[in-house]
N, C-alpha and C. Protein backbone atom coordinates (compact mmCIF):
# COMPACT_ATOMS: atom_id res chain seq x y z
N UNK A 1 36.71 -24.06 -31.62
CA UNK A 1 35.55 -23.78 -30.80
C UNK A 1 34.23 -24.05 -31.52
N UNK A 2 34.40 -23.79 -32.65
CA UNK A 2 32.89 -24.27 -33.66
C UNK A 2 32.21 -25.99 -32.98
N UNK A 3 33.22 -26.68 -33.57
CA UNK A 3 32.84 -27.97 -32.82
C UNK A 3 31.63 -28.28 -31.77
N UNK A 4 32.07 -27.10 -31.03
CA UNK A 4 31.38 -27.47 -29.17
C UNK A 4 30.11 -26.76 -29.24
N UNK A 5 30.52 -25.34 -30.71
CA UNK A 5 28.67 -25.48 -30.70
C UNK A 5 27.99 -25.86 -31.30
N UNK A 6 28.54 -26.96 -32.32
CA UNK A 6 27.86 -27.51 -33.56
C UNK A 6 27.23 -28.98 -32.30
N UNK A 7 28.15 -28.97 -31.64
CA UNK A 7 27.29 -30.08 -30.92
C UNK A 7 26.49 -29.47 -29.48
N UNK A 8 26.41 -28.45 -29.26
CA UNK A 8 24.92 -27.95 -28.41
C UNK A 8 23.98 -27.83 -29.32
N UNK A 9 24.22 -27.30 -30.49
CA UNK A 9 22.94 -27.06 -31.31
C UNK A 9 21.86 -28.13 -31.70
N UNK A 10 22.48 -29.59 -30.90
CA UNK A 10 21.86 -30.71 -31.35
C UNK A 10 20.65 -30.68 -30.31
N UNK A 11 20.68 -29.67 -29.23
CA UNK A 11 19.97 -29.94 -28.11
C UNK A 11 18.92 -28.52 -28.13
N UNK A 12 19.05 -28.02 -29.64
CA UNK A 12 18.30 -26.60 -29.68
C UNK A 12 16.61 -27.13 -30.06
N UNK A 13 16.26 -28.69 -30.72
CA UNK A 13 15.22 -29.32 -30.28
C UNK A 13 14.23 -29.56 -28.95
N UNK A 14 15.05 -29.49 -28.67
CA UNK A 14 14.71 -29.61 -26.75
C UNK A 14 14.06 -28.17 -26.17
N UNK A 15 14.86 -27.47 -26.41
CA UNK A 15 14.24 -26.07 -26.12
C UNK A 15 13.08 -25.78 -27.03
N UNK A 16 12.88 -25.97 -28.18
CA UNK A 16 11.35 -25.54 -29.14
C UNK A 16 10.88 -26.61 -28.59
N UNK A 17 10.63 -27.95 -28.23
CA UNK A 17 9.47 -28.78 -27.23
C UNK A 17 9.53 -28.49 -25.97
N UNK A 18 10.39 -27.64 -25.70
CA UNK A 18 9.66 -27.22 -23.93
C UNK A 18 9.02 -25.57 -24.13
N UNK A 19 9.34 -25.22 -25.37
CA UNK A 19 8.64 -23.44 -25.20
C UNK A 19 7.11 -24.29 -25.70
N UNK A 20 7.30 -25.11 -26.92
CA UNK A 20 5.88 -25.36 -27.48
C UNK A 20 4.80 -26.10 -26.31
N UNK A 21 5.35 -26.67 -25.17
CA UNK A 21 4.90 -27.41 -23.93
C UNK A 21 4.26 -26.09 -23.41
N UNK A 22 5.63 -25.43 -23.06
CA UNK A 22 4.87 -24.27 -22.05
C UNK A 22 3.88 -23.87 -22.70
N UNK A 23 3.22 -23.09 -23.95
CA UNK A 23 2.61 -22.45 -25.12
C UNK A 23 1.21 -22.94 -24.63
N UNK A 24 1.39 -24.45 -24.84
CA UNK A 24 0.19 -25.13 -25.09
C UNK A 24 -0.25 -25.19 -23.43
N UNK A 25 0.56 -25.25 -22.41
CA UNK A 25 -0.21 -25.09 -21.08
C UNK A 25 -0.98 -24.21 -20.95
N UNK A 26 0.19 -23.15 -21.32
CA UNK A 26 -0.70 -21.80 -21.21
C UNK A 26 -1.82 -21.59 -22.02
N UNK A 27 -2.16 -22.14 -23.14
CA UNK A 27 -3.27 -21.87 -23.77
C UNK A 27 -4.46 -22.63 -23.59
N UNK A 28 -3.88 -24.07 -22.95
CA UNK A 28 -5.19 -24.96 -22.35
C UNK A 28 -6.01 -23.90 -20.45
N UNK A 29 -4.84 -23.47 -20.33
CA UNK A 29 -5.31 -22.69 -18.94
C UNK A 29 -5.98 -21.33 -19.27
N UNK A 30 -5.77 -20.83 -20.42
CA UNK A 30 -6.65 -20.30 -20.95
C UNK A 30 -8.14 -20.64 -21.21
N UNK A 31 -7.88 -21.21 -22.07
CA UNK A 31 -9.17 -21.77 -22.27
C UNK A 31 -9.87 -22.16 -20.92
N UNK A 32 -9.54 -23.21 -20.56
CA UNK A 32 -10.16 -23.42 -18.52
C UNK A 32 -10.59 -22.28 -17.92
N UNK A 33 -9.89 -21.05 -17.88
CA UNK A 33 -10.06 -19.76 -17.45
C UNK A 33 -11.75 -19.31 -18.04
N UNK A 34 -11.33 -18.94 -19.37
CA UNK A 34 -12.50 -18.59 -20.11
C UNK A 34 -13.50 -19.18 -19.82
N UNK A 35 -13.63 -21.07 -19.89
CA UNK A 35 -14.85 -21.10 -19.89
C UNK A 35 -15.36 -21.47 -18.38
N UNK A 36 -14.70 -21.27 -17.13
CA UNK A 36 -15.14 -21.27 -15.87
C UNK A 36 -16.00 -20.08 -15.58
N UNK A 37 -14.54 -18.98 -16.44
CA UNK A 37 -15.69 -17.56 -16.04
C UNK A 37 -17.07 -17.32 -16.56
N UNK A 38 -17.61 -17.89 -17.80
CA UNK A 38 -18.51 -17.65 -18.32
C UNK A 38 -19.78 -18.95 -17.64
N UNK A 39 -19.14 -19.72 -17.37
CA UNK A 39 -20.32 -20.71 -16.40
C UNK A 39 -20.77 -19.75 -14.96
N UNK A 40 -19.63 -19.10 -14.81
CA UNK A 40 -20.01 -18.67 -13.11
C UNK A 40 -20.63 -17.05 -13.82
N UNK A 41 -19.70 -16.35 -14.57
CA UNK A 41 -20.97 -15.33 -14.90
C UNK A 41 -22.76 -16.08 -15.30
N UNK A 42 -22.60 -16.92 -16.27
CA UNK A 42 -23.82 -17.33 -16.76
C UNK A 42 -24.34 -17.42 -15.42
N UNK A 43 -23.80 -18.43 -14.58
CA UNK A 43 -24.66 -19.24 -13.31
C UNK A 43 -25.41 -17.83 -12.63
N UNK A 44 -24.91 -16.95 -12.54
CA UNK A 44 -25.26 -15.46 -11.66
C UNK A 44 -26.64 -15.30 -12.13
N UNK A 45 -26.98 -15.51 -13.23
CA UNK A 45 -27.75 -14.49 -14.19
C UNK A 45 -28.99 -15.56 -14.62
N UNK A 46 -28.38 -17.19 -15.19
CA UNK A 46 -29.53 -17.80 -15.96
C UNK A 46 -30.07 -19.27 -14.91
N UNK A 47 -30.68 -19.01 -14.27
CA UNK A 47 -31.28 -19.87 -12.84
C UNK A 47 -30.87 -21.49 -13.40
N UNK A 48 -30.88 -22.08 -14.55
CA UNK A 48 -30.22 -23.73 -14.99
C UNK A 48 -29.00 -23.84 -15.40
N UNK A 49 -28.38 -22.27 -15.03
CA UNK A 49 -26.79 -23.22 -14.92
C UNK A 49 -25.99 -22.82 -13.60
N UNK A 50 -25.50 -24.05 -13.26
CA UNK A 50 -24.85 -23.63 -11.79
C UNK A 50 -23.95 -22.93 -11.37
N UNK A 51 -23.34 -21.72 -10.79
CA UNK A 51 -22.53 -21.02 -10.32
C UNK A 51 -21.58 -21.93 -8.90
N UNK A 52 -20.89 -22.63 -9.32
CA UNK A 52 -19.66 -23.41 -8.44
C UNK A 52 -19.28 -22.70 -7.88
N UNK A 53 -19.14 -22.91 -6.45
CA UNK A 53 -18.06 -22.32 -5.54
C UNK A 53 -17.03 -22.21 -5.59
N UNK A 54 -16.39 -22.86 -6.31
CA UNK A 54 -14.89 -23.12 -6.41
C UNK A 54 -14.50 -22.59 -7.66
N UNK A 55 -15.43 -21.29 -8.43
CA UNK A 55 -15.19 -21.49 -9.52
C UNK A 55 -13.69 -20.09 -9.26
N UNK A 56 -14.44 -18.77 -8.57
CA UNK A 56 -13.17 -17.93 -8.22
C UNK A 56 -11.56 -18.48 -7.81
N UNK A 57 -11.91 -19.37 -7.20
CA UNK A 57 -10.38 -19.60 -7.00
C UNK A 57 -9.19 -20.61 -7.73
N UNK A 58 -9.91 -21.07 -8.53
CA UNK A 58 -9.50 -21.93 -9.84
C UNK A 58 -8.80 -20.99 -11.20
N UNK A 59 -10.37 -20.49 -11.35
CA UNK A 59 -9.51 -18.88 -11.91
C UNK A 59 -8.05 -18.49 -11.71
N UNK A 60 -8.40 -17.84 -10.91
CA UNK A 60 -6.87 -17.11 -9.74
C UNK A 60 -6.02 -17.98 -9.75
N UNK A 61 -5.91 -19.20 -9.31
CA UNK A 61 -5.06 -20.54 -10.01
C UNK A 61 -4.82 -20.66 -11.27
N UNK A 62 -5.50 -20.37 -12.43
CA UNK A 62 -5.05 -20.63 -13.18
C UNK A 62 -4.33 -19.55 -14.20
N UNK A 63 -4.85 -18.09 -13.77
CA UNK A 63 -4.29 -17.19 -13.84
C UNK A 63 -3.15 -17.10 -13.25
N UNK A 64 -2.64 -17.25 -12.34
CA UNK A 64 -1.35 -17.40 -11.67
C UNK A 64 -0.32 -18.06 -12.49
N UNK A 65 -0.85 -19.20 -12.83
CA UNK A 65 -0.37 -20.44 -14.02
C UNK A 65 0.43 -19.50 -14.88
N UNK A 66 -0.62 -18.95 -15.87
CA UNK A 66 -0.20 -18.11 -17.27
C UNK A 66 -0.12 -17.29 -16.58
N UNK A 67 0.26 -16.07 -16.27
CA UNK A 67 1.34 -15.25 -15.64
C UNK A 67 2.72 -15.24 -15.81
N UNK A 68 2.91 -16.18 -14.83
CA UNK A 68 4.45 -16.77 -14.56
C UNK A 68 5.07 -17.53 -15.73
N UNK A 69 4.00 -18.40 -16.39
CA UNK A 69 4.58 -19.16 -17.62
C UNK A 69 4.65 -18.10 -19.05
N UNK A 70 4.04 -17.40 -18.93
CA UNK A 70 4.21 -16.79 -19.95
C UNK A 70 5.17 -15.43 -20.09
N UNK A 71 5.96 -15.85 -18.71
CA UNK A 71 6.84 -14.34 -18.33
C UNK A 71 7.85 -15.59 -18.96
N UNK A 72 8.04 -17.01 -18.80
CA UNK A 72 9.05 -17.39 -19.27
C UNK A 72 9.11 -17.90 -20.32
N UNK A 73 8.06 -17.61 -21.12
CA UNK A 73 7.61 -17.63 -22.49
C UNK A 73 8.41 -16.63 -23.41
N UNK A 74 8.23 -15.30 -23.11
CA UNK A 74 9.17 -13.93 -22.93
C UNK A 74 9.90 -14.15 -23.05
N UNK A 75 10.83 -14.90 -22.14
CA UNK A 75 12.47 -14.59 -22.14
C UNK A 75 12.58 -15.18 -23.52
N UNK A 76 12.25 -16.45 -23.54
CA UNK A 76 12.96 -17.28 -24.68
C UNK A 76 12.87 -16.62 -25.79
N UNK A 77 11.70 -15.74 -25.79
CA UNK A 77 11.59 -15.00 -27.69
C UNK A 77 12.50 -13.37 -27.57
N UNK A 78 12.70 -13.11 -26.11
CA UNK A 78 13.61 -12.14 -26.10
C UNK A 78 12.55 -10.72 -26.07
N UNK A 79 11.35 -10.92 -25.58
CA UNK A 79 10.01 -10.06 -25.55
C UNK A 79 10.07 -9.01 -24.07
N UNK A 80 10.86 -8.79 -23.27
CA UNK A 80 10.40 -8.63 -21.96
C UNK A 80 10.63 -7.21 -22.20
N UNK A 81 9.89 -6.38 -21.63
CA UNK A 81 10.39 -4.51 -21.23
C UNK A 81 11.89 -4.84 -20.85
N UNK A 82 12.04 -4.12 -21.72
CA UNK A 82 13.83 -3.56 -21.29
C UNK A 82 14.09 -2.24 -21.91
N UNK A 83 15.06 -1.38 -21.03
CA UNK A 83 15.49 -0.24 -21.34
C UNK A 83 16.17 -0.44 -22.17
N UNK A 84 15.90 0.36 -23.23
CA UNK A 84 16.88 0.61 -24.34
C UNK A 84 17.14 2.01 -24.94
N UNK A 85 17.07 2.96 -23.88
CA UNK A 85 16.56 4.45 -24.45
C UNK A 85 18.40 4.78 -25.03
N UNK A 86 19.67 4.27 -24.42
CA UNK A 86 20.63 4.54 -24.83
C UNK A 86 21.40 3.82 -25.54
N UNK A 87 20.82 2.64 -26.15
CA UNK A 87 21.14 1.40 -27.15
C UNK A 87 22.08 2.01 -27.60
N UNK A 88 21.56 2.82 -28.32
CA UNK A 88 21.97 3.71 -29.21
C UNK A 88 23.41 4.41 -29.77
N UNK A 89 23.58 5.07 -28.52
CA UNK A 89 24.42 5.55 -28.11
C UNK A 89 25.78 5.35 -27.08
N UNK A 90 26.23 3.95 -27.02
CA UNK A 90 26.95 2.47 -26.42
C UNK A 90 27.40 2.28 -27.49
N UNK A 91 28.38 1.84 -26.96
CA UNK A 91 28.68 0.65 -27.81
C UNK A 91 28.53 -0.56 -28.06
N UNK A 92 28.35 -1.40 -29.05
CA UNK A 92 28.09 -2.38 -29.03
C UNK A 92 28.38 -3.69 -27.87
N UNK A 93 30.31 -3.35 -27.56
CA UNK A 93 30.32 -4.80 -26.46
C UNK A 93 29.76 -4.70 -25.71
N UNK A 94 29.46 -3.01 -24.67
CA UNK A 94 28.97 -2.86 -23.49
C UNK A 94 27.35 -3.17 -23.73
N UNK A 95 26.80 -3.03 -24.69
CA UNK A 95 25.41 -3.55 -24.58
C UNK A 95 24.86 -5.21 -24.47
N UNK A 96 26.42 -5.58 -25.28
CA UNK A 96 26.34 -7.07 -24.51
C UNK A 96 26.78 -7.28 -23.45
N UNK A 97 27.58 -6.96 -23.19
CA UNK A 97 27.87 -7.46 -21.67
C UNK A 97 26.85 -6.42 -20.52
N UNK A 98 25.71 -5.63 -20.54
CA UNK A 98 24.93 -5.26 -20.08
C UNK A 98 24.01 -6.44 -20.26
N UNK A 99 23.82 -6.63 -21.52
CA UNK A 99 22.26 -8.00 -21.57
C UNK A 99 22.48 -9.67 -20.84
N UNK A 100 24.30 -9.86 -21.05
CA UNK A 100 24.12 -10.79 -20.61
C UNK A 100 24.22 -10.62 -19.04
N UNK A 101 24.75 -9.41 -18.46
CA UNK A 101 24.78 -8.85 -17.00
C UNK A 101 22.70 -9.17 -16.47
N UNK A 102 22.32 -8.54 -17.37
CA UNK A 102 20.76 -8.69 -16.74
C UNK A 102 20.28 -10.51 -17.00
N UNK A 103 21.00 -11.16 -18.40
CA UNK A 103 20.12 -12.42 -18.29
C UNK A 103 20.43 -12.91 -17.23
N UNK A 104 21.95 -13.14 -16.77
CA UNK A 104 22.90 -14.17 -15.28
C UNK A 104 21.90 -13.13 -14.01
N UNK A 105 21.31 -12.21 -13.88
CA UNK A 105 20.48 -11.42 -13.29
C UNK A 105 18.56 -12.46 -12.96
N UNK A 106 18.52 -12.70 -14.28
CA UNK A 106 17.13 -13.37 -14.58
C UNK A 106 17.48 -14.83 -14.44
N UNK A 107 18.72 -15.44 -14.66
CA UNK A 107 18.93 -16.77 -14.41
C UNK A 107 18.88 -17.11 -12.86
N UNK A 108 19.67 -16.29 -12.41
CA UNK A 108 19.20 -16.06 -10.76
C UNK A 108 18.23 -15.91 -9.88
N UNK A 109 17.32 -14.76 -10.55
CA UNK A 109 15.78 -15.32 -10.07
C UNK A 109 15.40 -16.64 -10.60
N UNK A 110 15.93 -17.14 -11.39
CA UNK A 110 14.71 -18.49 -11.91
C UNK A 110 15.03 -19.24 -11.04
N UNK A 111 16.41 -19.51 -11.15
CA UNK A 111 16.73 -20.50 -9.47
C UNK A 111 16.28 -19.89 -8.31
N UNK A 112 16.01 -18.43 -7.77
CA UNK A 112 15.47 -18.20 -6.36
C UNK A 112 13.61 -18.42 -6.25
N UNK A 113 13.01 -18.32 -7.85
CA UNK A 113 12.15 -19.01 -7.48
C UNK A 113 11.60 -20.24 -7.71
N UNK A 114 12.21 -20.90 -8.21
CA UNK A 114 12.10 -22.90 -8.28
C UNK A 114 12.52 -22.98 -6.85
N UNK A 115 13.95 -22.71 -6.13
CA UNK A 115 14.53 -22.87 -4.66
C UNK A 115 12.88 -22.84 -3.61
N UNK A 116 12.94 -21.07 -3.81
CA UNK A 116 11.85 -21.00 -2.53
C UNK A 116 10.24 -20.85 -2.83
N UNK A 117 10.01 -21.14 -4.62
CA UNK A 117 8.92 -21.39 -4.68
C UNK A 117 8.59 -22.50 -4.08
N UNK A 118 9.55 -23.61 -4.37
CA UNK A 118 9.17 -25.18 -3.76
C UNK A 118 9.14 -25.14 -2.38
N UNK A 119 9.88 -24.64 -2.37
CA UNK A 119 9.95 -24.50 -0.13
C UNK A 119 8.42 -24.18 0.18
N UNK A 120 8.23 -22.77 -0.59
CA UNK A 120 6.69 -22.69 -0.74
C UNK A 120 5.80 -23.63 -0.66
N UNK A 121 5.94 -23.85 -1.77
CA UNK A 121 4.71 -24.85 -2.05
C UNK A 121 4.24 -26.03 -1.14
N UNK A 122 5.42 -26.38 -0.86
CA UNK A 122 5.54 -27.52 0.40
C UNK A 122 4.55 -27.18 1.47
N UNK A 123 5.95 -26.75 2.24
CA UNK A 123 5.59 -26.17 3.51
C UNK A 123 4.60 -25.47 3.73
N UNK A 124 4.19 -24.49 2.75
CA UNK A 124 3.08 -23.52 3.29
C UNK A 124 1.79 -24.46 2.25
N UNK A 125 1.80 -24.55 1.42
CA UNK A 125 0.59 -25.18 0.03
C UNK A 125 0.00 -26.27 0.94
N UNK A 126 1.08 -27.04 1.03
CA UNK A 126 0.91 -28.67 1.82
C UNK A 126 0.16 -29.04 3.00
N UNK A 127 -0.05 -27.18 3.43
CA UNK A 127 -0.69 -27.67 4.95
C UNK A 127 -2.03 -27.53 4.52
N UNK A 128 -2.41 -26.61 3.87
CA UNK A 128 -3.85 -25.91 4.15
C UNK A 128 -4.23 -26.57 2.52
N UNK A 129 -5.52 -26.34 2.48
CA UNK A 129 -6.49 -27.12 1.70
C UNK A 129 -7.28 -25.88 0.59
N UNK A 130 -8.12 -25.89 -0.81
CA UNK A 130 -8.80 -24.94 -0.66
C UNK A 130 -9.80 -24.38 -0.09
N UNK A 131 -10.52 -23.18 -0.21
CA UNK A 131 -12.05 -23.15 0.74
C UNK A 131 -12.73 -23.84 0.15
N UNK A 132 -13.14 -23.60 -1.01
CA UNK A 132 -14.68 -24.20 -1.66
C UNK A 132 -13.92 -25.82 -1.91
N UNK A 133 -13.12 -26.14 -1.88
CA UNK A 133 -12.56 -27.72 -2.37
C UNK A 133 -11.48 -27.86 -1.41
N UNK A 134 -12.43 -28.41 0.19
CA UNK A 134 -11.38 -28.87 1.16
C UNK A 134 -10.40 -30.15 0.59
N UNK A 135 -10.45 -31.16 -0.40
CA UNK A 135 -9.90 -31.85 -0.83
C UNK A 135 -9.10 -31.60 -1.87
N UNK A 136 -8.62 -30.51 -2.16
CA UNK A 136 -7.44 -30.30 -3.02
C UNK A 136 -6.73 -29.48 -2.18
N UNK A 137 -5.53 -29.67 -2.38
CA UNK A 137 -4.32 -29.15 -1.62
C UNK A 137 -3.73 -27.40 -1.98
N UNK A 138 -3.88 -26.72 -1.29
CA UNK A 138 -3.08 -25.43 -1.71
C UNK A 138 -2.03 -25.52 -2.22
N UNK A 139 -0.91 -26.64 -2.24
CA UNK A 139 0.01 -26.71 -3.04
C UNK A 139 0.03 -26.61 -4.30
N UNK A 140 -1.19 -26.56 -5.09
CA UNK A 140 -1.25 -26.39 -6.73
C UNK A 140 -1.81 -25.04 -6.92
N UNK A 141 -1.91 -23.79 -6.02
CA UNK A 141 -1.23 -22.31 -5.67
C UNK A 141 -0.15 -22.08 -6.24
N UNK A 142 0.29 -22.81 -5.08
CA UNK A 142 1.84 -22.58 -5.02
C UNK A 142 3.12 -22.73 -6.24
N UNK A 143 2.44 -23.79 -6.74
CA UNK A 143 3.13 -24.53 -7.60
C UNK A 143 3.79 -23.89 -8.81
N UNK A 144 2.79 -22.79 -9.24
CA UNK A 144 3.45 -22.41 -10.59
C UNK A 144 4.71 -21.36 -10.82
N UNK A 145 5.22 -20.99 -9.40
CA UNK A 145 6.25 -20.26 -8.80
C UNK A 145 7.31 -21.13 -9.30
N UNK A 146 7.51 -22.39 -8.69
CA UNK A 146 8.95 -23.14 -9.42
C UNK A 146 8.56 -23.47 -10.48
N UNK A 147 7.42 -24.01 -10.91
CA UNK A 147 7.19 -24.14 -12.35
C UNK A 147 8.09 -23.47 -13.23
N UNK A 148 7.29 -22.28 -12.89
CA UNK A 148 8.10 -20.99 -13.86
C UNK A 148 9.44 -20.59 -13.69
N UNK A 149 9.98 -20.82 -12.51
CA UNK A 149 11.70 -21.15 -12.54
C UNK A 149 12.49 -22.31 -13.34
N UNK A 150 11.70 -23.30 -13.06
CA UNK A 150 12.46 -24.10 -14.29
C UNK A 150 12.31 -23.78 -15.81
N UNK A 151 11.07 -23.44 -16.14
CA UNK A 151 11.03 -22.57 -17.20
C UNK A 151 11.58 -21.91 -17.45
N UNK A 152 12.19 -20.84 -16.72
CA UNK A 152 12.98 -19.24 -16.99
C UNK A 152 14.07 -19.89 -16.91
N UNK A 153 14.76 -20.83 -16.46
CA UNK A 153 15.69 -21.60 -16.18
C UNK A 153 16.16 -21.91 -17.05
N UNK A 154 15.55 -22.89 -17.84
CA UNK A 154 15.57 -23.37 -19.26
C UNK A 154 16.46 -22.27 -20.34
N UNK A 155 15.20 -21.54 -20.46
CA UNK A 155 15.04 -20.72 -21.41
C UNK A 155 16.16 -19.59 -21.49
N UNK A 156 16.61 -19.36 -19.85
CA UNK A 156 17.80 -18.23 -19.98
C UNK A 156 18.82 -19.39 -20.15
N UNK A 157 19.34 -20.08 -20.03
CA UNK A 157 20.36 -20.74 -20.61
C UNK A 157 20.39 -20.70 -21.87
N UNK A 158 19.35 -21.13 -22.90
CA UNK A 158 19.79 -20.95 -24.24
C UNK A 158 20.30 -19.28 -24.94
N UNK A 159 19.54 -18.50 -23.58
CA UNK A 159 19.69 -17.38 -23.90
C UNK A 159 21.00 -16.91 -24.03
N UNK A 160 21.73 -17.14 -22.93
CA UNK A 160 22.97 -16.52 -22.40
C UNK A 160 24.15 -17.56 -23.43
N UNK A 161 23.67 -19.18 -23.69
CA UNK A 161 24.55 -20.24 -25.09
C UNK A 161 24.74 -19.04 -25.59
N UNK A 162 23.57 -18.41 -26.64
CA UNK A 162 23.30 -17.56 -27.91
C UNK A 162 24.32 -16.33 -27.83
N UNK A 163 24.42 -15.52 -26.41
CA UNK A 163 25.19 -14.76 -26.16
C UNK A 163 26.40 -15.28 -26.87
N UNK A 164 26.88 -16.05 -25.73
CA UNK A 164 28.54 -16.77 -25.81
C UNK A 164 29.12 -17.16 -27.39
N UNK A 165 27.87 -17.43 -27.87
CA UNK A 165 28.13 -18.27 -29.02
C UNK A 165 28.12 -16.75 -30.48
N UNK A 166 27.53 -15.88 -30.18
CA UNK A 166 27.44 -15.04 -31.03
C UNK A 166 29.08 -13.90 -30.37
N UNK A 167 29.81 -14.35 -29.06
CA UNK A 167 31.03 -13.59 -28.82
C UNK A 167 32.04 -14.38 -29.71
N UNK A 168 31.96 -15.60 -29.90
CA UNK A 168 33.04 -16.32 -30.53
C UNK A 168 32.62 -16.10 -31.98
N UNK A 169 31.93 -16.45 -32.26
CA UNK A 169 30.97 -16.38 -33.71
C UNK A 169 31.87 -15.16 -34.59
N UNK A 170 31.85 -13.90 -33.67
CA UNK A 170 32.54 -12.77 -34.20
C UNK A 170 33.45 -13.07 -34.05
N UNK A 171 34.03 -13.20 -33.22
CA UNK A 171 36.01 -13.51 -33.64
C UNK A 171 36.15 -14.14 -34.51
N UNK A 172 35.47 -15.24 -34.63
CA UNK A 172 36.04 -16.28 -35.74
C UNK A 172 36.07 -15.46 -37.38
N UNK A 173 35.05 -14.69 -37.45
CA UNK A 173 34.66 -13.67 -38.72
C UNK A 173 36.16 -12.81 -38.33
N UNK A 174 36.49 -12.30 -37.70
CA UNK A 174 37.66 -11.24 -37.73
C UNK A 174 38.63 -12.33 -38.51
């Protein structure tokens, strides 16, 4: 069984360039965030700089963005609230087969929202437009819903490998 994971591990590259992808989205939408808000605060206050209409809902767009991406940022480092008040006091298998019970739990949402985020995004994004920017599409709303499913997607798979691979891992030590 070693074999089969000496050759997934060739693909554990792939996963550190899609967390470092997500990272850096999220931190460029940061930044965008920051400095929209401080043009539209400034614009309020200093009469030569302009307060954009479109600046609130870009925001909220892009907040939406990092939200969701950074919930699947989480999984991969293994960061999310979880109960652990009886870790403790379990036993060890049942706490794995509890974690991997909740990841196949979280792998499931990631596919229900890539599935009906996109349905989303479509159907409902696709029709309507924004207010302050009738020429951009509500679909880039919508969008960061499956985004972040393929993300969580991703990311709980290596999760749940790591599981599998740390159940055999121990036998092989016995």
């Amino acid at each position: 069984m070693p074999t089969i994971f000496n050759t997934i591990e060739k693909i554990k590259p792939a996963y550190d360039v899609a967390y470092k992808f997500v990272l850096l989205l999220c931190k460029l939408l940061l930044v965008v965030d920051i400095a929209i808000t401080t043009m539209a605060v400034a614009g309020r206050y200093i009469p030569f700089i302009p307060d954009p209409a479109w600046s609130e809902e870009i925001v909220l767009t892009c907040m939406a963005y990092m939200a969701v991406l950074s919930a699947a940022l989480a999984i991969r480092r293994n960061a999310h609230i979880r109960m652990t008040a009886f870790d403790r006091y379990l036993p060890k298998k049942v706490i794995l087969v509890l974690d991997i019970l909740s990841d196949v739990a979280v792998l499931a949402l990631a596919v229900v929202m890539f599935v009906v985020g996109w349905k989303y995004a479509v159907q409902i994004g696709g029709k309507g437009s924004y207010v302050s920017m009738p020429g951009l599409s509500r679909f880039w709303m919508y969008f960061p819903v499956p985004l972040a499913g393929i993300a969580m997607f991703i990311f709980e798979i290596e999760i749940l490998y790591n599981h599998i691979k740390g159940i055999f891992a121990k036998k092989e030590d016995l």
